[in-house]
Protein backbone atom coordinates (compact mmCIF):
# COMPACT_ATOMS: atom_id res chain seq x y z
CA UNK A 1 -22.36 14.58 24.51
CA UNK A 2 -21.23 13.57 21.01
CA UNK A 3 -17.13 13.59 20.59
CA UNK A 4 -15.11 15.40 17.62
CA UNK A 5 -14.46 13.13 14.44
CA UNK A 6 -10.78 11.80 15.13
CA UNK A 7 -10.85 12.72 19.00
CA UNK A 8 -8.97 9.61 21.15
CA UNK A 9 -10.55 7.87 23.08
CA UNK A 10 -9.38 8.12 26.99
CA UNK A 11 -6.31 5.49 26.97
CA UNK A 12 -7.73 3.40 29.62
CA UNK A 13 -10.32 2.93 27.74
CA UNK A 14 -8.33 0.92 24.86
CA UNK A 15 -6.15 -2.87 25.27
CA UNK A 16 -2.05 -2.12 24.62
CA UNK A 17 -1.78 -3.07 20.91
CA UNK A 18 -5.11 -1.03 19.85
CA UNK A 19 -5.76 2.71 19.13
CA UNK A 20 -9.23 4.31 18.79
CA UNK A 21 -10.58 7.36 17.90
CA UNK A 22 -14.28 8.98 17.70
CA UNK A 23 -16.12 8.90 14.17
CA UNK A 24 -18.09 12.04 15.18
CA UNK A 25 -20.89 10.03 14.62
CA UNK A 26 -23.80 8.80 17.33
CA UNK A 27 -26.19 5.86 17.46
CA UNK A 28 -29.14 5.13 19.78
CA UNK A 29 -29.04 1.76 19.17
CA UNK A 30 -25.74 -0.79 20.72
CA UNK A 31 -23.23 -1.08 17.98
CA UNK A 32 -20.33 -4.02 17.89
CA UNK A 33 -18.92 -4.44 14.27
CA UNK A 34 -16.36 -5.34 11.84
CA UNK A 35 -15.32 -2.63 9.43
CA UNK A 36 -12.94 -4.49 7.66
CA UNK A 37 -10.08 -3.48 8.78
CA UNK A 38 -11.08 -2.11 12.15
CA UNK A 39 -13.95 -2.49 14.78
CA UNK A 40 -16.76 -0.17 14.99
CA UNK A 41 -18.84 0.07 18.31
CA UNK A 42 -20.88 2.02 20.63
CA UNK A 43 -20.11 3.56 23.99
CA UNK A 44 -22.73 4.12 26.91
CA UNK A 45 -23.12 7.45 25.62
CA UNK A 46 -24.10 6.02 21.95
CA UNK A 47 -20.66 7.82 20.35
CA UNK A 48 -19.36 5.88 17.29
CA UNK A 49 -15.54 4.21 18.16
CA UNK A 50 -13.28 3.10 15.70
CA UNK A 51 -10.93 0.77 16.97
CA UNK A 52 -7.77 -0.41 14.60
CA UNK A 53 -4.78 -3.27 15.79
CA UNK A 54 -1.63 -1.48 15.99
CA UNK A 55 -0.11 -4.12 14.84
CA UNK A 56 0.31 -3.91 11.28
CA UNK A 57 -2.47 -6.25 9.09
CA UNK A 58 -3.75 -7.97 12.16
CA UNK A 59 -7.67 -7.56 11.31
CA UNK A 60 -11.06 -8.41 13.01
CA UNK A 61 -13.28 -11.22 12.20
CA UNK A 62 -16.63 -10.49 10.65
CA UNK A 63 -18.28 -10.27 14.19
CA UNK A 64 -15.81 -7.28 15.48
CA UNK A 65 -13.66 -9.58 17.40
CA UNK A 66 -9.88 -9.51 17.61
CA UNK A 67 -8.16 -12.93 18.04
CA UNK A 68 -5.26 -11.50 20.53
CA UNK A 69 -4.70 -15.24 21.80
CA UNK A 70 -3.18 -16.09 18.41
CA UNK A 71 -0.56 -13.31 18.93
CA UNK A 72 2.73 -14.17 18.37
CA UNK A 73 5.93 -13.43 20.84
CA UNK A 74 7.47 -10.89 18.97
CA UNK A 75 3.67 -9.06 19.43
CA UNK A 76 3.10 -9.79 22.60
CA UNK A 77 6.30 -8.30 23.36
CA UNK A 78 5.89 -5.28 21.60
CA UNK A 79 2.90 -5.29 23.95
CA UNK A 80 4.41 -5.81 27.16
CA UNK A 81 6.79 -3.22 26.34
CA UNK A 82 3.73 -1.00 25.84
CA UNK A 83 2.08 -1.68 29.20
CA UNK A 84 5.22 -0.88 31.08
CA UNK A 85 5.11 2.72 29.88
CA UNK A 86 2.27 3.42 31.93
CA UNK A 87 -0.33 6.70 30.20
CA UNK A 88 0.54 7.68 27.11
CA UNK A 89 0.19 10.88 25.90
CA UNK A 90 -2.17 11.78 22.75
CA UNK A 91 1.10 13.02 20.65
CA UNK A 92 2.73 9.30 21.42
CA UNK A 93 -0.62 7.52 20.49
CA UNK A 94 -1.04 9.61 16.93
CA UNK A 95 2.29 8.93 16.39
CA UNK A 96 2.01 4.88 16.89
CA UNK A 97 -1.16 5.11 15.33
CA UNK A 98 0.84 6.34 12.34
CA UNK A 99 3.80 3.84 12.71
CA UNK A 100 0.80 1.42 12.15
CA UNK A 101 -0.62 3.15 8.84
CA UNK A 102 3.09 2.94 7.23
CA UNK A 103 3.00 0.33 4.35
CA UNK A 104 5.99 -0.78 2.92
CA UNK A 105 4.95 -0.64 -1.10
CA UNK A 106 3.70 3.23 -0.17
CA UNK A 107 5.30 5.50 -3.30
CA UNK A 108 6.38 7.24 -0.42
CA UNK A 109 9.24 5.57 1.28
CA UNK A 110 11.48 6.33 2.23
CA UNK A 111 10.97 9.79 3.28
CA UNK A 112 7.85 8.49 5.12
CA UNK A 113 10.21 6.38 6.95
CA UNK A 114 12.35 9.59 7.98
CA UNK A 115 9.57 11.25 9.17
CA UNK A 116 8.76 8.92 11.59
CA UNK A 117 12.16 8.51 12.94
CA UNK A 118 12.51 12.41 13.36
CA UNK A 119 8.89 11.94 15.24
CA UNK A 120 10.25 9.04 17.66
CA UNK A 121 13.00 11.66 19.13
CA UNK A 122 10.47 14.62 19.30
CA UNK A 123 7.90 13.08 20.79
CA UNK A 124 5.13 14.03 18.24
CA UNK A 125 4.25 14.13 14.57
CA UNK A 126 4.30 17.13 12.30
CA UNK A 127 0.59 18.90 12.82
CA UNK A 128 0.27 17.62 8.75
CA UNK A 129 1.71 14.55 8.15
CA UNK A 130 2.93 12.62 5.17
CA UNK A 131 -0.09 9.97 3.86
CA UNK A 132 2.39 6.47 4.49
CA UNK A 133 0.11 4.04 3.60
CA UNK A 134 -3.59 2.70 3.20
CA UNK A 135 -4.41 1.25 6.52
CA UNK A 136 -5.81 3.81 8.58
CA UNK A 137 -4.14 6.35 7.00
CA UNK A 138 -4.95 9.91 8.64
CA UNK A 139 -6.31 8.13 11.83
CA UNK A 140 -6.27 10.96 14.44
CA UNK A 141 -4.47 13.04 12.66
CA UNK A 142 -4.07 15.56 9.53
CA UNK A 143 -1.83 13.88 6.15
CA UNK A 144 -0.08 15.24 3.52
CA UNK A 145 1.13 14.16 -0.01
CA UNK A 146 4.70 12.46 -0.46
CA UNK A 147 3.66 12.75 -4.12
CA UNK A 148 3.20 16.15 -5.72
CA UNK A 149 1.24 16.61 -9.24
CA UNK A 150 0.25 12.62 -9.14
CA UNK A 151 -3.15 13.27 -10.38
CA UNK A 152 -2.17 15.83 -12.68
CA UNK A 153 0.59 13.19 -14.34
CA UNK A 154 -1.77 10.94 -14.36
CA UNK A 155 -4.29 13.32 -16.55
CA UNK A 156 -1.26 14.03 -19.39
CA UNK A 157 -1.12 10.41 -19.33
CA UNK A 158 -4.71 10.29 -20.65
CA UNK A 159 -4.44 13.17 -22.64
CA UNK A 160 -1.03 11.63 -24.47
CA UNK A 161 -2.44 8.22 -25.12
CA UNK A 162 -5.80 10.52 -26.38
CA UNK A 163 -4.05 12.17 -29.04
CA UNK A 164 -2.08 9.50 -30.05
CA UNK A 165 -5.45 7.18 -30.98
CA UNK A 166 -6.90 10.47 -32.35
CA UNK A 167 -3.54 10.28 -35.31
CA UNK A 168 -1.88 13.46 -33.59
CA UNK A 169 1.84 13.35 -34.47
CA UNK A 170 4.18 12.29 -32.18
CA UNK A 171 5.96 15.98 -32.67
CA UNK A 172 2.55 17.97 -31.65
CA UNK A 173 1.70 15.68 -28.57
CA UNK A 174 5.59 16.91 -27.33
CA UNK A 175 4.83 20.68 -28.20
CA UNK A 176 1.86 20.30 -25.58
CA UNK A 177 3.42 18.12 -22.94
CA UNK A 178 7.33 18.50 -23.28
CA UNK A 179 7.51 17.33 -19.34
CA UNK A 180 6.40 13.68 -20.73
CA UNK A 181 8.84 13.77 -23.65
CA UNK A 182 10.31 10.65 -22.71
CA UNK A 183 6.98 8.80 -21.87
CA UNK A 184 5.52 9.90 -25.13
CA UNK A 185 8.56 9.04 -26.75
CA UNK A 186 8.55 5.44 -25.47
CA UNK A 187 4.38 5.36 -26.22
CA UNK A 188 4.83 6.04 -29.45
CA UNK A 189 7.49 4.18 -30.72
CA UNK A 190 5.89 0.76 -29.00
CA UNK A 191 2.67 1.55 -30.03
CA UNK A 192 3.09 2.14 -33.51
CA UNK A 193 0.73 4.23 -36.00
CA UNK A 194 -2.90 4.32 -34.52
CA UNK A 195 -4.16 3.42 -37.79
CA UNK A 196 -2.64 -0.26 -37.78
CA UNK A 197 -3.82 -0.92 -34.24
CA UNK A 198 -5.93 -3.98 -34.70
CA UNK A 199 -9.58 -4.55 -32.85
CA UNK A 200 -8.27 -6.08 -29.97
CA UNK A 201 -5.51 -3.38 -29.15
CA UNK A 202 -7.75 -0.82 -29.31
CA UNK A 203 -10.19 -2.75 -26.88
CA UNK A 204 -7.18 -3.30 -24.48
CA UNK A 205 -6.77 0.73 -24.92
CA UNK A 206 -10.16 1.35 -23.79
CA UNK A 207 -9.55 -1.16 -21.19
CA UNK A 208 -6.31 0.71 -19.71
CA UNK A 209 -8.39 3.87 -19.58
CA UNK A 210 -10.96 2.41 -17.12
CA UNK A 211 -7.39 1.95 -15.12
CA UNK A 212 -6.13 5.81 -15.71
CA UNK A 213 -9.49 8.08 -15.99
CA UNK A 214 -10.11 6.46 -12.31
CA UNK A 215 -6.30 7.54 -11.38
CA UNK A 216 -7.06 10.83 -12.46
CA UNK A 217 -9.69 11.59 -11.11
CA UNK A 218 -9.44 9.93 -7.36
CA UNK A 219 -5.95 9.69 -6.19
CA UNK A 220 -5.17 7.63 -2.78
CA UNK A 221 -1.88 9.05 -2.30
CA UNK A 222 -2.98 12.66 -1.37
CA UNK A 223 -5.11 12.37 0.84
CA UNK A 224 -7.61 9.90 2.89
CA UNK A 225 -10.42 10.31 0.26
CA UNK A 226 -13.42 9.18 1.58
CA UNK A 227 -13.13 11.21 4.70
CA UNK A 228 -13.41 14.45 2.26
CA UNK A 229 -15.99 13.54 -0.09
CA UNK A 230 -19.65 14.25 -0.11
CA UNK A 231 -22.19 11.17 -0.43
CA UNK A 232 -22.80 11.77 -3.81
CA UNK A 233 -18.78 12.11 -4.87
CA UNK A 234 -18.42 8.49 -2.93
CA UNK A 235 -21.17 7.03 -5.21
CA UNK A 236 -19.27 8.56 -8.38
CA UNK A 237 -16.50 7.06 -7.41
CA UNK A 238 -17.79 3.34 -6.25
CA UNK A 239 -19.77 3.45 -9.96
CA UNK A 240 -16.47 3.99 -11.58
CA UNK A 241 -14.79 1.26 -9.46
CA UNK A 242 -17.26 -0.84 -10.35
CA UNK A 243 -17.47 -0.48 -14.01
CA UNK A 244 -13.60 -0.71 -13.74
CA UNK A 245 -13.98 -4.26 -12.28
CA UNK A 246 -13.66 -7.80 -13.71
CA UNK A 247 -16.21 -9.13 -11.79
CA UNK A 248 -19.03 -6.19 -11.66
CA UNK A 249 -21.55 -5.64 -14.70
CA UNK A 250 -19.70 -3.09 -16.08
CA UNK A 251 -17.08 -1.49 -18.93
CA UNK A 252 -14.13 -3.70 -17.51
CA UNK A 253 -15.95 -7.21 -17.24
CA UNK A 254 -17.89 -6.57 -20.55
CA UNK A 255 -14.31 -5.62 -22.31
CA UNK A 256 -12.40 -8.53 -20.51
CA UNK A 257 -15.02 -10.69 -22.47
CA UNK A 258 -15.04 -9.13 -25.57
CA UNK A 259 -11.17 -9.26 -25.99
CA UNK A 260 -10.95 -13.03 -24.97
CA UNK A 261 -13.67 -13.83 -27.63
CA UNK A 262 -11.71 -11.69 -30.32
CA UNK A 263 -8.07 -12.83 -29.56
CA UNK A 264 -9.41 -16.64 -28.75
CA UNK A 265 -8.29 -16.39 -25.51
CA UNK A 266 -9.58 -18.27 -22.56
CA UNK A 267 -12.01 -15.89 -19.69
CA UNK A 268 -9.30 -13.23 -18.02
CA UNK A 269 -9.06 -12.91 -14.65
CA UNK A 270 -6.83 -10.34 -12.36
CA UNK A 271 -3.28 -11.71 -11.86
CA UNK A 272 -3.80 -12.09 -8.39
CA UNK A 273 -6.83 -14.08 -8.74
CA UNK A 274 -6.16 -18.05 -8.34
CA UNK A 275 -7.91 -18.40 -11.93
CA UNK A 276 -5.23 -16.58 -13.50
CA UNK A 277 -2.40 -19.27 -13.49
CA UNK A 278 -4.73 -22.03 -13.88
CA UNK A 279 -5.65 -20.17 -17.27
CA UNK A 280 -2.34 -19.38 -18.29
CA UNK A 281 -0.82 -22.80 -17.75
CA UNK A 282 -3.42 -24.04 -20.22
CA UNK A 283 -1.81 -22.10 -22.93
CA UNK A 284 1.32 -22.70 -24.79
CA UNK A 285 4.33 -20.45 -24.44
CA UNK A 286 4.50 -17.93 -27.39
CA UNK A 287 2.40 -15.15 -28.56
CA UNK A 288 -1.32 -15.89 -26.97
CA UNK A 289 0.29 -16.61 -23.38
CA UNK A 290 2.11 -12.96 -23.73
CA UNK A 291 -0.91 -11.71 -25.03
CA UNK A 292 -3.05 -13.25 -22.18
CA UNK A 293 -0.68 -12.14 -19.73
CA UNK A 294 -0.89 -8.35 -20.81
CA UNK A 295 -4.40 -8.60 -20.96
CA UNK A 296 -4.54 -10.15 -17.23
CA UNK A 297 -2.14 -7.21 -15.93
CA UNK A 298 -4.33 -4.68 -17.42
CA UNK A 299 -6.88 -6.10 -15.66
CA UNK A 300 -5.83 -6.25 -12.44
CA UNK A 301 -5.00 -2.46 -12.59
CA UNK A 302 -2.54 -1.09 -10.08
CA UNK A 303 -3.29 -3.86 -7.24
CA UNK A 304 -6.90 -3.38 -8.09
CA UNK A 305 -7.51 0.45 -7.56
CA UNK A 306 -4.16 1.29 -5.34
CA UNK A 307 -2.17 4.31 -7.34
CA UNK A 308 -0.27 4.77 -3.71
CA UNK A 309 1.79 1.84 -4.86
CA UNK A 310 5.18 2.28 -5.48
CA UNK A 311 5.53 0.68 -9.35
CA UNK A 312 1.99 2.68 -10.31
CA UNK A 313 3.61 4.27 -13.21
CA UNK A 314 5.97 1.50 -14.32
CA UNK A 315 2.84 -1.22 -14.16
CA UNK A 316 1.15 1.51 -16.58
CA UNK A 317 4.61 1.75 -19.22
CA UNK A 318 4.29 -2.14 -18.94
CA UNK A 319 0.40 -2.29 -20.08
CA UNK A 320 1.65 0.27 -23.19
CA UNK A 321 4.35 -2.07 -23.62
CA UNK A 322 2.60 -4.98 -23.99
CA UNK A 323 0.02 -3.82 -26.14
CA UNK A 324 1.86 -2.34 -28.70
CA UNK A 325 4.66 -5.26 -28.57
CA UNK A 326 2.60 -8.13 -27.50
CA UNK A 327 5.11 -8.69 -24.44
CA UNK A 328 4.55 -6.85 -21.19
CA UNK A 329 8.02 -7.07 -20.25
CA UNK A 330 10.10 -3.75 -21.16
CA UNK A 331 13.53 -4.83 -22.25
CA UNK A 332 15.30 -1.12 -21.38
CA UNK A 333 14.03 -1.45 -17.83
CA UNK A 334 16.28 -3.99 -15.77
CA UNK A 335 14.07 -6.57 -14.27
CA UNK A 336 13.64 -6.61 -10.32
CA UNK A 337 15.50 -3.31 -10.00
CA UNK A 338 12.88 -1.52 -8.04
CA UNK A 339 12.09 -5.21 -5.32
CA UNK A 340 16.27 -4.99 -5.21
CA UNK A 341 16.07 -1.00 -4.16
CA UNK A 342 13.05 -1.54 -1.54
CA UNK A 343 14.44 -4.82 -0.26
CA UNK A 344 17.93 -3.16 0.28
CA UNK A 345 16.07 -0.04 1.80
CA UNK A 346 14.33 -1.71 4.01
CA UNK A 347 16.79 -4.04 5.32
CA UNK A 348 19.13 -0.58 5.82
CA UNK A 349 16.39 0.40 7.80
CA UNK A 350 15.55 -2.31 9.83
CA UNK A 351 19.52 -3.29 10.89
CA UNK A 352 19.96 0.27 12.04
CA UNK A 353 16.76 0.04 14.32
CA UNK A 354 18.06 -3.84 15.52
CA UNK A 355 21.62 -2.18 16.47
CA UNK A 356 20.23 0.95 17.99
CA UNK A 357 17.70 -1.06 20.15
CA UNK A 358 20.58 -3.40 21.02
CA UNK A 359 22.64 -0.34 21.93
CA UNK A 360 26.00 -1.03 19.55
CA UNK A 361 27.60 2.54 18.68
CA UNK A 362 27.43 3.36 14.80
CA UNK A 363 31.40 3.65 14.86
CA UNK A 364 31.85 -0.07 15.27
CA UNK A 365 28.75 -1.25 13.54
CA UNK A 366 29.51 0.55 10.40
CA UNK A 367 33.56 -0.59 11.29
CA UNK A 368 32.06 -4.10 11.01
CA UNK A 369 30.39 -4.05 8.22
CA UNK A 370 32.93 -3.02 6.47
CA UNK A 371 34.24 -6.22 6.47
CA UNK A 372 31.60 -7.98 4.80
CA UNK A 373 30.81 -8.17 1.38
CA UNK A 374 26.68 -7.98 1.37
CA UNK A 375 26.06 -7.28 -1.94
CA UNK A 376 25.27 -3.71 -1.25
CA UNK A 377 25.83 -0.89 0.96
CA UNK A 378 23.37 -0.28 3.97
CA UNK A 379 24.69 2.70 5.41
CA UNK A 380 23.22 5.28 4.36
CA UNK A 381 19.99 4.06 6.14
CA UNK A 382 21.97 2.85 8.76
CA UNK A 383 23.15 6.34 9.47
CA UNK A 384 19.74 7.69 9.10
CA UNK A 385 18.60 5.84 11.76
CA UNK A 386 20.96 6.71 14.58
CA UNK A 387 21.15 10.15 13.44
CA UNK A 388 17.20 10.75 13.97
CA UNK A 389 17.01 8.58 17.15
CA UNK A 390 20.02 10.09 18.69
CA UNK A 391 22.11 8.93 21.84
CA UNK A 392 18.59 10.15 24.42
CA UNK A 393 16.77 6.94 25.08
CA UNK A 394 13.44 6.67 27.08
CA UNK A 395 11.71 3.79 27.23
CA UNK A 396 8.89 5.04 25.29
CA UNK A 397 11.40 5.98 22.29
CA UNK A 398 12.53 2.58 22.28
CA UNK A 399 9.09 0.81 22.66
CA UNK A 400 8.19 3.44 19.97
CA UNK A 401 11.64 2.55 17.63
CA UNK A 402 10.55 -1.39 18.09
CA UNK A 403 7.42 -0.53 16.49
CA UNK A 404 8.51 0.82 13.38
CA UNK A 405 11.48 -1.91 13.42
CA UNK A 406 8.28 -4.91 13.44
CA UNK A 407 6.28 -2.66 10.55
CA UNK A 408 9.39 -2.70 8.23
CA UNK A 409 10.22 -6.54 8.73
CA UNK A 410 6.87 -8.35 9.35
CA UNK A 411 4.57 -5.96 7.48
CA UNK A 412 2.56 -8.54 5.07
CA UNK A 413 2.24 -5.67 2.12
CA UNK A 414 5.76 -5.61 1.44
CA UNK A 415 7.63 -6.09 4.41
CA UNK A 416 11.07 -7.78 4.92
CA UNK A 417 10.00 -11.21 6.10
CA UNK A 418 6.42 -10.21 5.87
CA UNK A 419 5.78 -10.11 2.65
CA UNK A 420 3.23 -12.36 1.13
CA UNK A 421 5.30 -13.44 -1.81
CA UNK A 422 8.26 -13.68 0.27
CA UNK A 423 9.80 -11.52 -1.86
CA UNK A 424 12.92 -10.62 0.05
CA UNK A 425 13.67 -13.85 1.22
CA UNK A 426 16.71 -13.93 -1.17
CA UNK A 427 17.90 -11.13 0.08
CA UNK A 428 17.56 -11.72 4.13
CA UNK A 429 18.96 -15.49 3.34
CA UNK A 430 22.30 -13.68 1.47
CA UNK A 431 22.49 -11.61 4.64
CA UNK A 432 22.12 -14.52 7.00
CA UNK A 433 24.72 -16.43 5.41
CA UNK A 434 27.33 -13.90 6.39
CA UNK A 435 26.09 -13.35 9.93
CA UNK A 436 23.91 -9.97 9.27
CA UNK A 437 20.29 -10.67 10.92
CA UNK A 438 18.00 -7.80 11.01
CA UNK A 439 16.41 -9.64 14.70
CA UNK A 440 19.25 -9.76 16.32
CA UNK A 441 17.81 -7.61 19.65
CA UNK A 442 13.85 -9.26 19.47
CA UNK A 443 15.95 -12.73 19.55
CA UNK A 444 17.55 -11.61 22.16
CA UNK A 445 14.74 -10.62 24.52
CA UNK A 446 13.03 -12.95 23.57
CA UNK A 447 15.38 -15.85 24.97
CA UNK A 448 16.25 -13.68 27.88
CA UNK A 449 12.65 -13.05 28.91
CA UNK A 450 13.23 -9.32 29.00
C-alpha cells in the first residue's frame, strides 16, 4: 500500500541522527540513492523514502551512503542523548526535523529561532510553520513565510530600474512606487542619467536582471517550491536558472563574455569560484579591479540563486552601486554591520542554550555578565531563551534544546564556529578572552562521559 507524501516513517525503522519521511511515490524496481542532500531508497513494499542527517550539512556520498564513523563527539553525543529517550513521538520528530532545516544566513532569524524555542517547551510545531532555511525545508511538515511581499519587492525593483533605463524621471518613478522612495532615491542618484550609461553598464544592467526577473518570479523564502510546482513550471524555472548561469549556454555566460571583451577585462567568474581571485590578483588596484569585482558579484547573484539569504537586498543596492560608481562598496552603509548583528545574535542565542543546559539560573548569569565588558549586550537573547524553555525540563526538551544549541554554533552556512569563512571567529576569540565560551556544558559532558 503506497504511503502519503511527507508521512514518517515508523521510528524503528530510522538510525538516531536521521529522519525520513515517504515521497508518496512507488517503484517496482530496488532503489538506494544519493539525492544530494539526502538518501532516496526503496522499502519491501516499493514506497519511495527520503532519508536526511539531522545533523546539520552532514550529506551522503554519491552512492547513498552516510559516513557515521567520521562523526565527531559532540555528534555522537547528541546521538546518545537521542537513543536514551526511547520512541519518539511524530510531533518531536517534525520538530527536530525542523531544528535541522534552520540555517543560520535564513532572512528569517531570528524569529525562526523563537519559534523553535516556543516548540521545544510545547512539545510540537505550529500546524504551519515558518520556512527557516534551505535544507529540507518543509520536511514532514507545512511552512510559512518569515518574509511578507518578498516577491512583490522584488517586482518594483524591476519595474524601478525599468523606468529609469526607459528616461522616466526620477519624480514619476516615486509617484508610482512611493514605498521604494528611498531605494529609488539611492538608484538614481548613483546611477546617473540613462542616457550617459556607457555599453558596458548597460550590459551589466541586463546582466542584474537575469539576477531579479528570476527573484521575482520564484522566491525560496515562501515556500518549498518545487514541491508545488507542476513539471512544466520546474522546467521554466531550471531554463531561467540556466540562462542565468556563468557556466550554462545562456544570457548570463554570453553577457559575462561580452562585458569582459568590452571593458578589457580578463573571463569573470562567480566570487565564490576559485578562478575569481586568481583573476583579480592579476589586475592592478584601481578602476578595472573595482570594475571586475562588480562585475564578478553580479555574477554570482545572491549565493547563486538563494533570495532566502539574509543580505539579498543589500547584495542587489551593492550591484546598483557599483555600476553606476564603478565601486561596489556603498560608503553610507557601515561595513560588516549586518556579520556584527548575526554574529552577536547568534552567540546571544547559543550562551543562553549552554547556561540553560548547564542549569545556571538567569539571575546570576545575567548578574555575571554584568561584569564583563563583551563588546555588546547578549541579553536580550539570553532572556529569550530561558523564557521559552522555562524552569520544566524533560530529557527530551533538553536533548531537543542541545540540538538547536549545535545548529546555531557548528552550522557550516553561517554558524558560530561553523561557518566556512570563519566568519565569527573574531568575535568567539573576544569572548574567550574574557572567559565567555558558548560550549561550556558539551565540554563538560564530554570530559565527564555523561
Amino acid at each position: 500500500m503506497s504511503k502519503k507524501k511527507n508521512e514518517l516513517i515508523p521510528y524503528d525503522q530510522v538510525s538516531p541522527g536521521f529522519e525520513a519521511v515517504y515521497t508518496g511515490e512507488t517503484s517496482s524496481a530496488s532503489v538506494r540513492q544519493s539525492d544530494m542532500t539526502s538518501t532516496l531508497y526503496s522499502d519491501e513494499d516499493g514506497n519511495l523514502i527520503g532519508q536526511l542527517c539531522t545533523i546539520p550539512w552532514i550529506f551522503p556520498n554519491e552512492r547513498g551512503q552516510w559516513n557515521e564513523d567520521t562523526w565527531d563527539d559532540t555528534v555522537k553525543h547528541l546521538c546518545d542523548m537521542q537513543i536514551k529517550l526511547g520512541p519518539l513521538t511524530d510531533n518531536i520528530r517534525r520538530l527536530r526535523a525542523h531544528i535541522t532545516s534552520l540555517i543560520p544566513c535564513d532572512s528569517g532569524l531570528p524569529v525562526t529561532i523563537d519559534e523553535i524555542l516556543f516548540a521545544i517547551t510545547r512539545g510540537k510545531l505550529d500546524r504551519v510553520s515558518f520556512r527557516n532555511g534551505c535544507l529540507c525545508s518543509g520536511m514532514a511538515k507545512q511552512i510559512r513565510t518569515s518574509q511578507p511581499g518578498q516577491a512583490g519587492s522584488m517586482r518594483t525593483i524591476h519595474s524601478v530600474l525599468q523606468a529609469y533605463l526607459k528616461g522616466t524621471p526620477k519624480e514619476d518613478t516615486l509617484t508610482t512606487h512611493p514605498e521604494a522612495a528611498g531605494f529609488i532615491n539611492r538608484s538614481y542618484e548613483w546611477l546617473g542619467a540613462a542616457s550617459q550609461l556607457s555599453t558596458v553598464q548597460r550590459k551589466m544592467m541586463d546582466r542584474m536582471f537575469l539576477t531579479i526577473e528570476y527573484f521575482a518570479k520564484y522566491s525560496v523564502t515562501a515556500i518549498d517550491t518545487l514541491a508545488t510546482m507542476t513539471e512544466s513550471e520546474q522546467q521554466e524555472m531550471q531554463a531561467m536558472m540556466d540562462d542565468w548561469s556563468h557556466d550554462k549556454d545562456g544570457r548570463g555566460a554570453a553577457l559575462d563574455t561580452e562585458i569582459a571583451d568590452k571593458a578589457g577585462l580578463p573571463k569573470i567568474y562567480p566570487q565564490y569560484d576559485p578562478g575569481y581571485q586568481k583573476m583579480l590578483d592579476k589586475l592592478e588596484g584601481g578602476q578595472k579591479q573595482e570594475l571586475y569585482k562588480t562585475c564578478c558579484a553580479i555574477a554570482s547573484g545572491v549565493q547563486s540563486l538563494s533570495d532566502c539569504h539574509h543580505n539579498t537586498f543589500r547584495y542587489i543596492e551593492n550591484w546598483i552601486h557599483g555600476i553606476g560608481t564603478s565601486r561596489l562598496d556603498i560608503p553610507t552603509r557601515k561595513a560588516q554591520s549586518e556579520k556584527q548583528r548575526l554574529g552577536r545574535m547568534l552567540f546571544g542565542y547559543a550562551l543562553g542554550l549552554d547556561k540553560w543546559l548547564m542549569r545556571v539560573p538567569l539571575q546570576f548569569l545575567l548578574l555575571d555578565l554584568g561584569h564583563i565588558d563583551l563588546g555588546f549586550d547578549p541579553r536580550n537573547n539570553i532572556i529569550r531563551v530561558y523564557a521559552c524553555l522555562g524552569e520544566k525540563r524533560t530529557q527530551v526538551k533538553e536533548w531537543l534544546a542541545a540540538c538547536l544549541w549545535y545548529n546555531l554554533v557548528h552550522n557550516q552556512q553561517g554558524g558560530l564556529v561553523g561557518c566556512w569563512s570563519h566568519a565569527h571567529s573574531g568575535l568567539i576569540q573576544q569572548c574567550e578572552d574574557k572567559g565567555v565560551i558558548v560550549h561550556e556544558w558539551m565540554d563538560s559532558v564530554l570530559k565527564n562521559g555523561s
